[in-house]
C-alpha atoms as a PDB file:
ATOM      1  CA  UNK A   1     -28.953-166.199 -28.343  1.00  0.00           C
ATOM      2  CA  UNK A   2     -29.452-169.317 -25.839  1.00  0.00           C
ATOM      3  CA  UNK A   3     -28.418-171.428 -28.380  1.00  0.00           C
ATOM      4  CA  UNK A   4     -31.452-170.487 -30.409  1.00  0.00           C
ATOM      5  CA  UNK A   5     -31.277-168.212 -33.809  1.00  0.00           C
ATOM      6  CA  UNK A   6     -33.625-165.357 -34.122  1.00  0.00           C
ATOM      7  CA  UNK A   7     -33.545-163.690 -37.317  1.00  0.00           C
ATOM      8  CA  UNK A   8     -35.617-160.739 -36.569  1.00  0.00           C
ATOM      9  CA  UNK A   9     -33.031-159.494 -34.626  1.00  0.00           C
ATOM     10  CA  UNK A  10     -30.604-159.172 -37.673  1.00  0.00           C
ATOM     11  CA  UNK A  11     -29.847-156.091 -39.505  1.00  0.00           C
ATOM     12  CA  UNK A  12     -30.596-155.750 -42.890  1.00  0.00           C
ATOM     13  CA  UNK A  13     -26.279-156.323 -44.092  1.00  0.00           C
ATOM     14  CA  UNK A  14     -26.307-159.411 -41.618  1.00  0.00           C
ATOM     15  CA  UNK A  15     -29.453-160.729 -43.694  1.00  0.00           C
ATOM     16  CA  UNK A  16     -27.534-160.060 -46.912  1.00  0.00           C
ATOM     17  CA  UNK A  17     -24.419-161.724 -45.845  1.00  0.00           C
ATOM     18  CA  UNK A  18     -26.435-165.027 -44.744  1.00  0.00           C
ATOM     19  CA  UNK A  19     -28.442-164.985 -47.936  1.00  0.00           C
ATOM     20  CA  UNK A  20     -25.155-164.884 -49.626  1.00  0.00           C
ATOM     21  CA  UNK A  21     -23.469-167.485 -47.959  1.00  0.00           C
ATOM     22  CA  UNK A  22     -25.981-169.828 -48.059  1.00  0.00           C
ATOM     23  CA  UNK A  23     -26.534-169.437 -52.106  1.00  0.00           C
ATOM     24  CA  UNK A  24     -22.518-169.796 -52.683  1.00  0.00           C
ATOM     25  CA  UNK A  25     -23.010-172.906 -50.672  1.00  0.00           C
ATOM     26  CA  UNK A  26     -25.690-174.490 -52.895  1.00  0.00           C
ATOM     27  CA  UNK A  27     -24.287-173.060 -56.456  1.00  0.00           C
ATOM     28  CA  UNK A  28     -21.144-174.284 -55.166  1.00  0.00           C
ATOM     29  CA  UNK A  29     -22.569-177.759 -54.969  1.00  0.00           C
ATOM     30  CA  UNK A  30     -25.170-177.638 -57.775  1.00  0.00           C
ATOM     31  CA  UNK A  31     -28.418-177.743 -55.422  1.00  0.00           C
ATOM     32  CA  UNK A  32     -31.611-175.870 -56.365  1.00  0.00           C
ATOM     33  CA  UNK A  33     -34.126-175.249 -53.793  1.00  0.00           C
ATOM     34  CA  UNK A  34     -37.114-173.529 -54.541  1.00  0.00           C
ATOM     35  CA  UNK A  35     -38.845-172.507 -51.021  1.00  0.00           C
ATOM     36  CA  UNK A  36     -37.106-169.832 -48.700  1.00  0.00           C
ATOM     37  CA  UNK A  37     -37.832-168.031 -45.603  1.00  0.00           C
ATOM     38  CA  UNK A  38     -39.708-165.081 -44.335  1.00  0.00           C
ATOM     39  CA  UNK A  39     -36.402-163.264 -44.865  1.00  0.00           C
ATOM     40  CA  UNK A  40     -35.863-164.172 -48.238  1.00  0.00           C
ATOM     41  CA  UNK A  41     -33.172-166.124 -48.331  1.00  0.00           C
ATOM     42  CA  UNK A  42     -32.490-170.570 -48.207  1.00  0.00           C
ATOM     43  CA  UNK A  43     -34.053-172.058 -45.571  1.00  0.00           C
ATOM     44  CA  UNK A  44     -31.752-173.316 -42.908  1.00  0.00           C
ATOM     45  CA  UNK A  45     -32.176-175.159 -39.776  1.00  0.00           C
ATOM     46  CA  UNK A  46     -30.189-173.725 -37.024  1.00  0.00           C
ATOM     47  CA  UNK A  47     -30.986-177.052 -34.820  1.00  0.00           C
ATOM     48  CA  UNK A  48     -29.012-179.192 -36.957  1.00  0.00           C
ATOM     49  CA  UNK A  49     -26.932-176.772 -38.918  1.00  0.00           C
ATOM     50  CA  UNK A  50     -27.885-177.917 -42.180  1.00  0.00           C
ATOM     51  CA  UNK A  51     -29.896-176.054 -45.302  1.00  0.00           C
ATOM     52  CA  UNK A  52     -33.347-177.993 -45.348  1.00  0.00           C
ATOM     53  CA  UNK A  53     -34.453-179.335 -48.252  1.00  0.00           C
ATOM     54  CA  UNK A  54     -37.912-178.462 -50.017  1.00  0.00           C
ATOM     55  CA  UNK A  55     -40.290-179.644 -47.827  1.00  0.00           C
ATOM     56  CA  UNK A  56     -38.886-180.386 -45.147  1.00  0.00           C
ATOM     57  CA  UNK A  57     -39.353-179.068 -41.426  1.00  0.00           C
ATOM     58  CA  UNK A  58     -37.309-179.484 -37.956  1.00  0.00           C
ATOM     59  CA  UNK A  59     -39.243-181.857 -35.584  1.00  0.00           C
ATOM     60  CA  UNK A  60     -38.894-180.604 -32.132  1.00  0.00           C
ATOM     61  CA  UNK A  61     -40.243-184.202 -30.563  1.00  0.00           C
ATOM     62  CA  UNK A  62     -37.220-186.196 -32.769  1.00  0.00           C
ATOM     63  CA  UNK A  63     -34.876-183.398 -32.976  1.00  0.00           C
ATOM     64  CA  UNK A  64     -33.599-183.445 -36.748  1.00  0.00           C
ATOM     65  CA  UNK A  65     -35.221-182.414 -39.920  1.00  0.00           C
ATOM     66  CA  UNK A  66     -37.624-184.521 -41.511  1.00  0.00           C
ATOM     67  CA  UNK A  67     -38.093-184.140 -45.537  1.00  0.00           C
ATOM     68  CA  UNK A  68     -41.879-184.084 -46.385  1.00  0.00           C
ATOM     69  CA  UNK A  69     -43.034-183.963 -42.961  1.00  0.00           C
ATOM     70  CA  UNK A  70     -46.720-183.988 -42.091  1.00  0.00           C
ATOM     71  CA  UNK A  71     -46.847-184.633 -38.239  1.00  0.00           C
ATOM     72  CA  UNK A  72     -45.423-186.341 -35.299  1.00  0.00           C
ATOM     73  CA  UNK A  73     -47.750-189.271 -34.568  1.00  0.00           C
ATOM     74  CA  UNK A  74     -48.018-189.345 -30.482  1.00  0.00           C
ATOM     75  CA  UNK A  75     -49.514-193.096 -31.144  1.00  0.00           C
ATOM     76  CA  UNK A  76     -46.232-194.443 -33.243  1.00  0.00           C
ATOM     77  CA  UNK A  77     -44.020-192.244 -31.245  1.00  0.00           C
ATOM     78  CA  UNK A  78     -42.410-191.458 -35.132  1.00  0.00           C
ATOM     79  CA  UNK A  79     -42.650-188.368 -37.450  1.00  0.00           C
ATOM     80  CA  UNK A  80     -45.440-189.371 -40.470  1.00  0.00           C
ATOM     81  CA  UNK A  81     -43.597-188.169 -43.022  1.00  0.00           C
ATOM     82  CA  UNK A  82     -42.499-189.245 -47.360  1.00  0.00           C
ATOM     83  CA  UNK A  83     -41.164-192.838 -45.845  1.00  0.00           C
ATOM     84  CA  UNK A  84     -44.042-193.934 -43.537  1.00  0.00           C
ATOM     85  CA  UNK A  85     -46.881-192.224 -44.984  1.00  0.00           C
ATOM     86  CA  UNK A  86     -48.558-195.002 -47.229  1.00  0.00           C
ATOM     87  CA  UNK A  87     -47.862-197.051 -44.496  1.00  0.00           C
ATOM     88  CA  UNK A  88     -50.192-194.109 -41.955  1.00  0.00           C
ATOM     89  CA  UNK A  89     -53.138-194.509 -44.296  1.00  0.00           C
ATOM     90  CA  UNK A  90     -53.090-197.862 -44.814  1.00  0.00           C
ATOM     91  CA  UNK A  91     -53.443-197.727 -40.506  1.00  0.00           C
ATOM     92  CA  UNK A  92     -55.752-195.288 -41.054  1.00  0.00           C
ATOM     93  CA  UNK A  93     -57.835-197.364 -44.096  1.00  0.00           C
ATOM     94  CA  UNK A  94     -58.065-200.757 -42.219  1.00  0.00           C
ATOM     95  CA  UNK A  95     -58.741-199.328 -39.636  1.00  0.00           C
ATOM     96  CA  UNK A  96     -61.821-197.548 -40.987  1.00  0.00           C
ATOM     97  CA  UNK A  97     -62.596-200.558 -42.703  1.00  0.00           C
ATOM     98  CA  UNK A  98     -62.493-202.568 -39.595  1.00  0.00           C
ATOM     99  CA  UNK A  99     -64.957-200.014 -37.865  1.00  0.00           C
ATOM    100  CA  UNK A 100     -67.062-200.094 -40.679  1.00  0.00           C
ATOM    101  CA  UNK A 101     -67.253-203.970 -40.799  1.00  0.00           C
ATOM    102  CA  UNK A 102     -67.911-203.762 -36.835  1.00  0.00           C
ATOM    103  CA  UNK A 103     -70.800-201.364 -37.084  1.00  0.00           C
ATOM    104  CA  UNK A 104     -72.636-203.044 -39.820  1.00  0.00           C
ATOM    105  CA  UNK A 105     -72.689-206.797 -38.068  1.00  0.00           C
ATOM    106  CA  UNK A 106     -73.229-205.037 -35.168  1.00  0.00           C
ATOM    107  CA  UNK A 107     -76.530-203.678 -36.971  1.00  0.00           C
ATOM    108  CA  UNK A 108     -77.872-207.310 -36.668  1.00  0.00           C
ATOM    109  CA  UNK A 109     -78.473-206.837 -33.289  1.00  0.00           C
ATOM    110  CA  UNK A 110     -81.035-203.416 -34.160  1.00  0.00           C
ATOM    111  CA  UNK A 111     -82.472-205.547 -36.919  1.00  0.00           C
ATOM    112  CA  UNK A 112     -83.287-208.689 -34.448  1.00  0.00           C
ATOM    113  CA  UNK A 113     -84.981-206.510 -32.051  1.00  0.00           C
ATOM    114  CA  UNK A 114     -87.031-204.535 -34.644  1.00  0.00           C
ATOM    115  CA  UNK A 115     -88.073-207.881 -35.927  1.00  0.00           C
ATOM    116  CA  UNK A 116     -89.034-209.972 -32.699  1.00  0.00           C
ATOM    117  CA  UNK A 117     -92.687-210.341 -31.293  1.00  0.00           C
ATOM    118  CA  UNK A 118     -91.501-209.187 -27.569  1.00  0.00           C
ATOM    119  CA  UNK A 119     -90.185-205.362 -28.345  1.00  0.00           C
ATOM    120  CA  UNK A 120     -91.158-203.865 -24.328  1.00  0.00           C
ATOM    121  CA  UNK A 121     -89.828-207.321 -22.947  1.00  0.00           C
ATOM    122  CA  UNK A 122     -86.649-207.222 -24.652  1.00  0.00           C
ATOM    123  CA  UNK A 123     -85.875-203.866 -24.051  1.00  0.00           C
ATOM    124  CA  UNK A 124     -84.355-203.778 -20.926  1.00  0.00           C
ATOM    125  CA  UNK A 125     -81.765-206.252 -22.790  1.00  0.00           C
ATOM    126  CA  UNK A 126     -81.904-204.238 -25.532  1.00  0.00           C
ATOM    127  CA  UNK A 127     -81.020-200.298 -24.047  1.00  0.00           C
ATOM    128  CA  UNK A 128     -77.212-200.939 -23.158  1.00  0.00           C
ATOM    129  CA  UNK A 129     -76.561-202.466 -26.437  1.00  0.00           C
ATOM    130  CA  UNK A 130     -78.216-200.215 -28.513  1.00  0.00           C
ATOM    131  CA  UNK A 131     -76.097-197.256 -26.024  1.00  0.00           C
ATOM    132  CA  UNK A 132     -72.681-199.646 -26.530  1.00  0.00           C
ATOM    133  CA  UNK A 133     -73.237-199.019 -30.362  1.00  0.00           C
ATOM    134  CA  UNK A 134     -73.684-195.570 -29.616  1.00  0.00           C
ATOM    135  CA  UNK A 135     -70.720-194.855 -27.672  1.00  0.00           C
ATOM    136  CA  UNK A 136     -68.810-196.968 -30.549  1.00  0.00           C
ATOM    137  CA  UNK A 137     -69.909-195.190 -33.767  1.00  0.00           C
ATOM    138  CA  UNK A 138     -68.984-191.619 -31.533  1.00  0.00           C
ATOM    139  CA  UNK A 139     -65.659-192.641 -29.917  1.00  0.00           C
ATOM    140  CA  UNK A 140     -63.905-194.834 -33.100  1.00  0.00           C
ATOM    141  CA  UNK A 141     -65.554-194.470 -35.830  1.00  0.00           C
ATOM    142  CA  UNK A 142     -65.693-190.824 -36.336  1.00  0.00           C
ATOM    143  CA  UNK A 143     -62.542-189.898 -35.219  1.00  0.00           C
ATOM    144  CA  UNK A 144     -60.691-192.445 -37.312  1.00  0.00           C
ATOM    145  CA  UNK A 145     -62.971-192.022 -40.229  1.00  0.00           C
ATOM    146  CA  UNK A 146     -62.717-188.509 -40.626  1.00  0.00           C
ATOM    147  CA  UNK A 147     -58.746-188.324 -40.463  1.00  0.00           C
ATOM    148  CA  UNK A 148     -59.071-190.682 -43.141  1.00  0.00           C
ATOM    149  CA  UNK A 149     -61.051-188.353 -45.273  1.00  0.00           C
ATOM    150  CA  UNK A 150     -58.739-185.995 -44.525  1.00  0.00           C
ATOM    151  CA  UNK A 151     -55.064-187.404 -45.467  1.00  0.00           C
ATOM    152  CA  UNK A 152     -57.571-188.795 -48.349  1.00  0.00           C
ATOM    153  CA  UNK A 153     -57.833-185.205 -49.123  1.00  0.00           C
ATOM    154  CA  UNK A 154     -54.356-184.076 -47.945  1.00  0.00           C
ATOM    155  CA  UNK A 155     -52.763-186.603 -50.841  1.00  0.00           C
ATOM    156  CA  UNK A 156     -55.575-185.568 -53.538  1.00  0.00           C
ATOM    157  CA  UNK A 157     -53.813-181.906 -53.516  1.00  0.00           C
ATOM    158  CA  UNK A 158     -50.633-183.018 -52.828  1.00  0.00           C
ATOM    159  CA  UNK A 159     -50.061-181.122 -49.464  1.00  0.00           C
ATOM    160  CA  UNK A 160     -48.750-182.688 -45.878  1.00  0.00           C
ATOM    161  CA  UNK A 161     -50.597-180.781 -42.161  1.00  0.00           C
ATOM    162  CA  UNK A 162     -47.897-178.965 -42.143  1.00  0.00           C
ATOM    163  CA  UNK A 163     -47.926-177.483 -45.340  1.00  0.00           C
ATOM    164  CA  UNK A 164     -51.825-176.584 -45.674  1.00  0.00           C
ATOM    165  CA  UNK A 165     -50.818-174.836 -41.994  1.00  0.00           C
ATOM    166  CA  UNK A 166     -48.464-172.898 -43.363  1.00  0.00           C
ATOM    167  CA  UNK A 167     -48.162-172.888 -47.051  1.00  0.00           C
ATOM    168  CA  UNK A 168     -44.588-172.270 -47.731  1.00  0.00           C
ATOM    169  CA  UNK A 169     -42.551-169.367 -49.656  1.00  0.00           C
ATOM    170  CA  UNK A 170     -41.634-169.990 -53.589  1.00  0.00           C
ATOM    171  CA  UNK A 171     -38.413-167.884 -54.712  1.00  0.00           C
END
């Protein structure tokens, strides 16, 4: 319908017949899958007119199927998916890392005015920096640190975004 498949307007036989098809297809070429769809049956993508793989899930911004996908990444303008995901937290780990090292020499500055003899005189000097530091733990630091702790997380149970959002269906 508009080049677009909707399922829930299949009868029950039509379901049957699909189901049926597509498990000839992958006995007929020795492939097990293990997830299906809401109907039941082998998940297919009707985008790219292939059976997808466990795992795996049609990205709309690429336009093909994508095993082991987690998320399109707006800032690498890719999918992060089984290929490029060490490669994600290791952005996402120096990153941190870098932030980290930024905020703690950046601590000399607190620890220079807490220790000179002139605290009102400095502190007109003092107020933008402290605010700079601030704005710098808010706007990189968190953001950053706690999508590391959650891939961290994501890897530790062996999920992707996409899966914890919608845990998929086991035969």
């Amino acid at each position: 319908m508009g080049d677009r498949y909707f399922p829930d307007q299949s009868n029950q036989e039509q379901v049957r017949e699909q189901s049926k098809i597509l498990d000839d297809f992958s006995n007929e070429h020795g492939l097990t899958f293990v997830e299906m769809d809401a109907h039941g049956k082998l998940r297919y993508c009707y985008q790219c007119s292939l059976i997808k793989p466990d795992r795996s899930h049609h990205c709309s911004s690429c336009g093909f199927c994508v095993v082991k996908f987690d998320h399109h990444c707006p800032w690498i303008n890719k999918c992060v998916s089984y290929r490029n995901y060490k490669y994600f937290l290791l952005y996402l780990f120096y990153g941190t890392t870098f932030l980290v090292f930024e905020l703690i020499t950046s601590l000399e500055v607190l620890i220079r005015f807490g220790l000179s003899d002139n605290i009102m005189r400095d502190l007109d000097d003092f107020i933008p920096v402290a605010v700079s530091i601030l704005i710098h733990i808010g706007f990189s630091y968190y953001p950053l640190g706690e999508l590391l702790i959650y891939h961290a997380r994501l890897v530790w149970d062996n999920e992707t975004t996409c899966e914890q959002a919608k845990p998929p269906l086991i035969r």
